[in-house]
Protein backbone atom coordinates (compact mmCIF):
# COMPACT_ATOMS: atom_id res chain seq x y z
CA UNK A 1 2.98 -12.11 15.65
CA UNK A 2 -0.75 -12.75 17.05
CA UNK A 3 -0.15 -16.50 15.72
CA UNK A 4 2.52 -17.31 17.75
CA UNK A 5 1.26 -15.73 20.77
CA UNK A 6 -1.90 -17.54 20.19
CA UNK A 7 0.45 -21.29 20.14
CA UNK A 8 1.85 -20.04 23.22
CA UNK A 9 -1.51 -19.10 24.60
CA UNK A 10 -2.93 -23.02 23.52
CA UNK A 11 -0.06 -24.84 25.00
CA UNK A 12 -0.14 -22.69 28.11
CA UNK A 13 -3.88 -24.25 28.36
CA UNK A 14 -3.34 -27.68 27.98
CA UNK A 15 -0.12 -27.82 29.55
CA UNK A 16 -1.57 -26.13 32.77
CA UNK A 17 -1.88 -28.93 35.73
CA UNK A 18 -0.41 -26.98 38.89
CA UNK A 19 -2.89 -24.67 40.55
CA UNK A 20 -0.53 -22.75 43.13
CA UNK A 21 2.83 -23.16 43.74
CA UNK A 22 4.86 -20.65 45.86
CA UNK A 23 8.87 -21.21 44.73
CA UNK A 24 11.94 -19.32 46.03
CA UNK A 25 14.35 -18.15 43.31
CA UNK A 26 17.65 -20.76 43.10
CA UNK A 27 20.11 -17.88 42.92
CA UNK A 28 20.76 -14.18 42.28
CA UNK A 29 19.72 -12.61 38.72
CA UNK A 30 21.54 -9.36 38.06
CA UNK A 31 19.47 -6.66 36.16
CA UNK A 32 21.64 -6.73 32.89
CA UNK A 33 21.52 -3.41 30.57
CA UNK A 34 19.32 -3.82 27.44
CA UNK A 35 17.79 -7.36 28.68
CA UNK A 36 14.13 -7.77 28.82
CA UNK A 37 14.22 -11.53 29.47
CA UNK A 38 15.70 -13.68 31.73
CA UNK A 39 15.89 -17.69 33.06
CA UNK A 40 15.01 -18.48 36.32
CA UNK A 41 15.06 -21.74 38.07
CA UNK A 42 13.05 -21.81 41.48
CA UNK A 43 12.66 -24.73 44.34
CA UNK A 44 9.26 -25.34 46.13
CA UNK A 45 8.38 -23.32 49.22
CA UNK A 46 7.77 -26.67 51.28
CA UNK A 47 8.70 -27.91 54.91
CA UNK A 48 12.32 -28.65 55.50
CA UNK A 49 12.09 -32.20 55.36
CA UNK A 50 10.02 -32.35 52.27
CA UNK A 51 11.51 -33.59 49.09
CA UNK A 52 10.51 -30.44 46.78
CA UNK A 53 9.64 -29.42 42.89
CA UNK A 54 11.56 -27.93 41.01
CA UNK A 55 10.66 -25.04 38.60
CA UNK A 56 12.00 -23.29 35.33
CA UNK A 57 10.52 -20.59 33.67
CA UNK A 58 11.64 -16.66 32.67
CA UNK A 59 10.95 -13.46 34.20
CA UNK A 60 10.05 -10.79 32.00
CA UNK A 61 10.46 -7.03 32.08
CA UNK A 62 6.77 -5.06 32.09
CA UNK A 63 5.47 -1.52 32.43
CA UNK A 64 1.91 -0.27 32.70
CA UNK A 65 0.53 0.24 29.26
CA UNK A 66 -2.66 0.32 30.71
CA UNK A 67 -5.27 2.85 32.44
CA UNK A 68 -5.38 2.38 36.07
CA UNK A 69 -7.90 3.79 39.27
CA UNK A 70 -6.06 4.56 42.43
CA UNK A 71 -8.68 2.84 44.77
CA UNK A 72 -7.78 5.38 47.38
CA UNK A 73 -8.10 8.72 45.67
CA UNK A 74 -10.27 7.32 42.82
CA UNK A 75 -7.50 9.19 40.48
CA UNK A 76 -7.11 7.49 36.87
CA UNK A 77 -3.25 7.00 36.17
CA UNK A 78 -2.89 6.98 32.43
CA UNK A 79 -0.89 4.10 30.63
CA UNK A 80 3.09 4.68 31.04
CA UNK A 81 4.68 2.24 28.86
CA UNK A 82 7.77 3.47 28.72
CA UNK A 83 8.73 3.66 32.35
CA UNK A 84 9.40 -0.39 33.94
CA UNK A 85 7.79 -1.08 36.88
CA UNK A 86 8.40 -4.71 37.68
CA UNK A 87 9.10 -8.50 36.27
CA UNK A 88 6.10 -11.32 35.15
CA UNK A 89 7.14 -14.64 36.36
CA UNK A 90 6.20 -17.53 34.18
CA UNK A 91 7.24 -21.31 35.54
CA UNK A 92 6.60 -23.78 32.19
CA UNK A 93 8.57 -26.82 33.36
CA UNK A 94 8.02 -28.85 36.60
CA UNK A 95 9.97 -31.51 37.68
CA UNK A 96 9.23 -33.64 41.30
CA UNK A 97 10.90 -36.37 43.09
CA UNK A 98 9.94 -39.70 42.00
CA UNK A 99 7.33 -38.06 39.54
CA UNK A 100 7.27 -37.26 35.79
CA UNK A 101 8.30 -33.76 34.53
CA UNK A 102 5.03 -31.80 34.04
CA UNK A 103 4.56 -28.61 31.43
CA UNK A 104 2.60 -25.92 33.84
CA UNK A 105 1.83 -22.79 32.62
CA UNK A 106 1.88 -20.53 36.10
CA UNK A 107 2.31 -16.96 36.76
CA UNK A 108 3.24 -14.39 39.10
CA UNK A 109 5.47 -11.31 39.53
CA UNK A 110 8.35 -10.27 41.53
CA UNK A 111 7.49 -9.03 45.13
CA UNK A 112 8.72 -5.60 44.81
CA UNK A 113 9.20 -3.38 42.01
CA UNK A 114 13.33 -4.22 41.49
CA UNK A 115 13.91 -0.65 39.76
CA UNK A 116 15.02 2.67 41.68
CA UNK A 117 18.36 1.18 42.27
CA UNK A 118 18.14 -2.18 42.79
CA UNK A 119 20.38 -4.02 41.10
CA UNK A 120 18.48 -7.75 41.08
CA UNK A 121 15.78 -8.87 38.81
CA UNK A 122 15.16 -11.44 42.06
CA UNK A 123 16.85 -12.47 44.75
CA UNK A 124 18.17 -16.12 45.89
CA UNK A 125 15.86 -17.21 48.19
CA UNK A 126 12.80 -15.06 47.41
CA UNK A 127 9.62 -16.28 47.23
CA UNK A 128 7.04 -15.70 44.38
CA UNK A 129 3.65 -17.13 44.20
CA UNK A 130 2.09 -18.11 41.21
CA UNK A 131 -1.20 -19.57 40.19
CA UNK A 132 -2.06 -21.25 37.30
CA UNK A 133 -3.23 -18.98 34.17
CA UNK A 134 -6.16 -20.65 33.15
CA UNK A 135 -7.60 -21.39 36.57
CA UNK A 136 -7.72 -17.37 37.16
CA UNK A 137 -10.96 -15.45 36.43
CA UNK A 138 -10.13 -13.20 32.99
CA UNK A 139 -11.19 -10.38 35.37
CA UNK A 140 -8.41 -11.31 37.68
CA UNK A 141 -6.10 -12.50 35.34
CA UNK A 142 -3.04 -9.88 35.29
CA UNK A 143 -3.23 -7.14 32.56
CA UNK A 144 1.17 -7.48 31.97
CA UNK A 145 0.29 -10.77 29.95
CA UNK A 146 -0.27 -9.51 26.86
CA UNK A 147 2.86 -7.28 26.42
CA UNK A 148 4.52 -9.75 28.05
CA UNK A 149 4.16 -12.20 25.80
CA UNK A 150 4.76 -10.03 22.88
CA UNK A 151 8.44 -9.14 24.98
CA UNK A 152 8.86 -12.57 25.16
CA UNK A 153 8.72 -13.25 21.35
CA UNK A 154 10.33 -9.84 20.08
CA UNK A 155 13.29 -10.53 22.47
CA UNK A 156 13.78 -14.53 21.28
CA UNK A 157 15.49 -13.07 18.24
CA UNK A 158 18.46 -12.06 20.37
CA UNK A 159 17.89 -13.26 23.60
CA UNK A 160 18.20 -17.21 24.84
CA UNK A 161 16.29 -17.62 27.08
CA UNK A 162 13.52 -15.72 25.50
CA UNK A 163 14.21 -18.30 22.30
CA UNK A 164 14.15 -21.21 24.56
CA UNK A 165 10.97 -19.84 25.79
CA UNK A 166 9.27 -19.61 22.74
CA UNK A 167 10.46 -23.45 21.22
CA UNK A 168 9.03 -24.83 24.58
CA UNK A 169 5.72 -23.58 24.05
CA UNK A 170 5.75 -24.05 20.27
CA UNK A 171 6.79 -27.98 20.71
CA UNK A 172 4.21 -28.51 23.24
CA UNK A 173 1.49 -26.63 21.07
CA UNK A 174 2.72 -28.67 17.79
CA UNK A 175 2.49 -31.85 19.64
CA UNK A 176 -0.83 -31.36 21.10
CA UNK A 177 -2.05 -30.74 17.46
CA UNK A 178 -0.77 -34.21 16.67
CA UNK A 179 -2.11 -35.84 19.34
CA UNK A 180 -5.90 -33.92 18.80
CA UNK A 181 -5.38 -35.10 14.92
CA UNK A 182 -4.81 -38.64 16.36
CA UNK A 183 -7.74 -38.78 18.74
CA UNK A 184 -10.38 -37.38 15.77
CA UNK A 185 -8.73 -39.84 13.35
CA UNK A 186 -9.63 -42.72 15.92
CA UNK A 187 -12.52 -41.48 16.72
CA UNK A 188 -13.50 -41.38 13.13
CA UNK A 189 -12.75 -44.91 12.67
CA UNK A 190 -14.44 -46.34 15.63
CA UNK A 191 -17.58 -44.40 14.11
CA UNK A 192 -17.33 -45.96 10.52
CA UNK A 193 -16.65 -48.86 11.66
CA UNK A 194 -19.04 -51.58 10.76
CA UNK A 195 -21.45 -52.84 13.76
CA UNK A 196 -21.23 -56.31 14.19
């Protein structure tokens, strides 16, 4: 299990090129009984006239499986995971007008918890911000990663999107171990090679 979160961990690193990118969900997703995984497909927050990205990644159900200070009473919650308390965004694909699709690896969450009766996961129209993984501080970095990820490849057994999920990262993880084999195989021959 650790190995393929590590693949998606490497191809999350390379693939990373967007920074920040605020996106507004395309449409409605229902909170469906016994799913911890869904699709999402977002449009750039941008100016009216802009022409704007588009985005696809998953939102993922998390809870807090770890310790955490209330700043304001200085009382230390313990871990409750068990009980959900919101979704991880995660936008992998990119794709621009008049540009080339791009593999990003950006993050975020929902903007309020959707649980005590809601019925969405997210809301057409909402916007999330995300930042890119890598370019956070590990201190800042958000402490749902982790179990997401592990959601994320225990669900892609039975769930799609979590599936599709995991084959994007894996292809883009394989193929950046090809091209890395490549370069050092070059490399080696441009340093054997006789001087003339």
């Amino acid at each position: 299990m650790l190995e393929a979160l590590n693949v998606i961990f490497i191809a999350a690193t390379i693939a990373t090129q967007t920074l920040n990118v605020v996106a507004r969900a395309d449409e409605d997703i229902l909170i469906e009984k016994d799913v911890k995984v869904y699709a999402v497909s977002m449009t750039e927050q941008a100016p009216l006239w802009a022409k704007k990205c588009k985005y696809e990644g998953v939102m993922v159900e998390f809870a807090r499986d770890w310790e955490e200070e209330q700043l304001s009473t200085g009382v230390i919650l313990p871990p409750e995971p068990d009980k959900p308390i919101g979704y991880a965004l995660i936008l992998n694909k990119e794709r621009c007008p008049e540009k080339e699709d791009r593999a990003i690896f950006n993050i975020g969450e929902s903007p309020s918890s959707p649980f005590f009766g809601r019925k969405h996961v997210l809301r057409q129209g909402n916007p999330v911000d995300t930042r890119a993984y890598w370019s956070q501080k590990e201190e800042h970095r958000p402490k749902w990663m982790p179990q997401v990820l592990r959601t994320i490849e225990a669900e892609a057994s039975k769930n799609l999107s979590a599936q599709r999920f995991v084959e994007e990262m894996s292809s883009r993880a394989e193929a950046d171990s090809v091209s890395s084999q490549t370069s050092r195989a070059e490399a080696d021959q441009v340093d054997s090679a006789p001087a003339h």
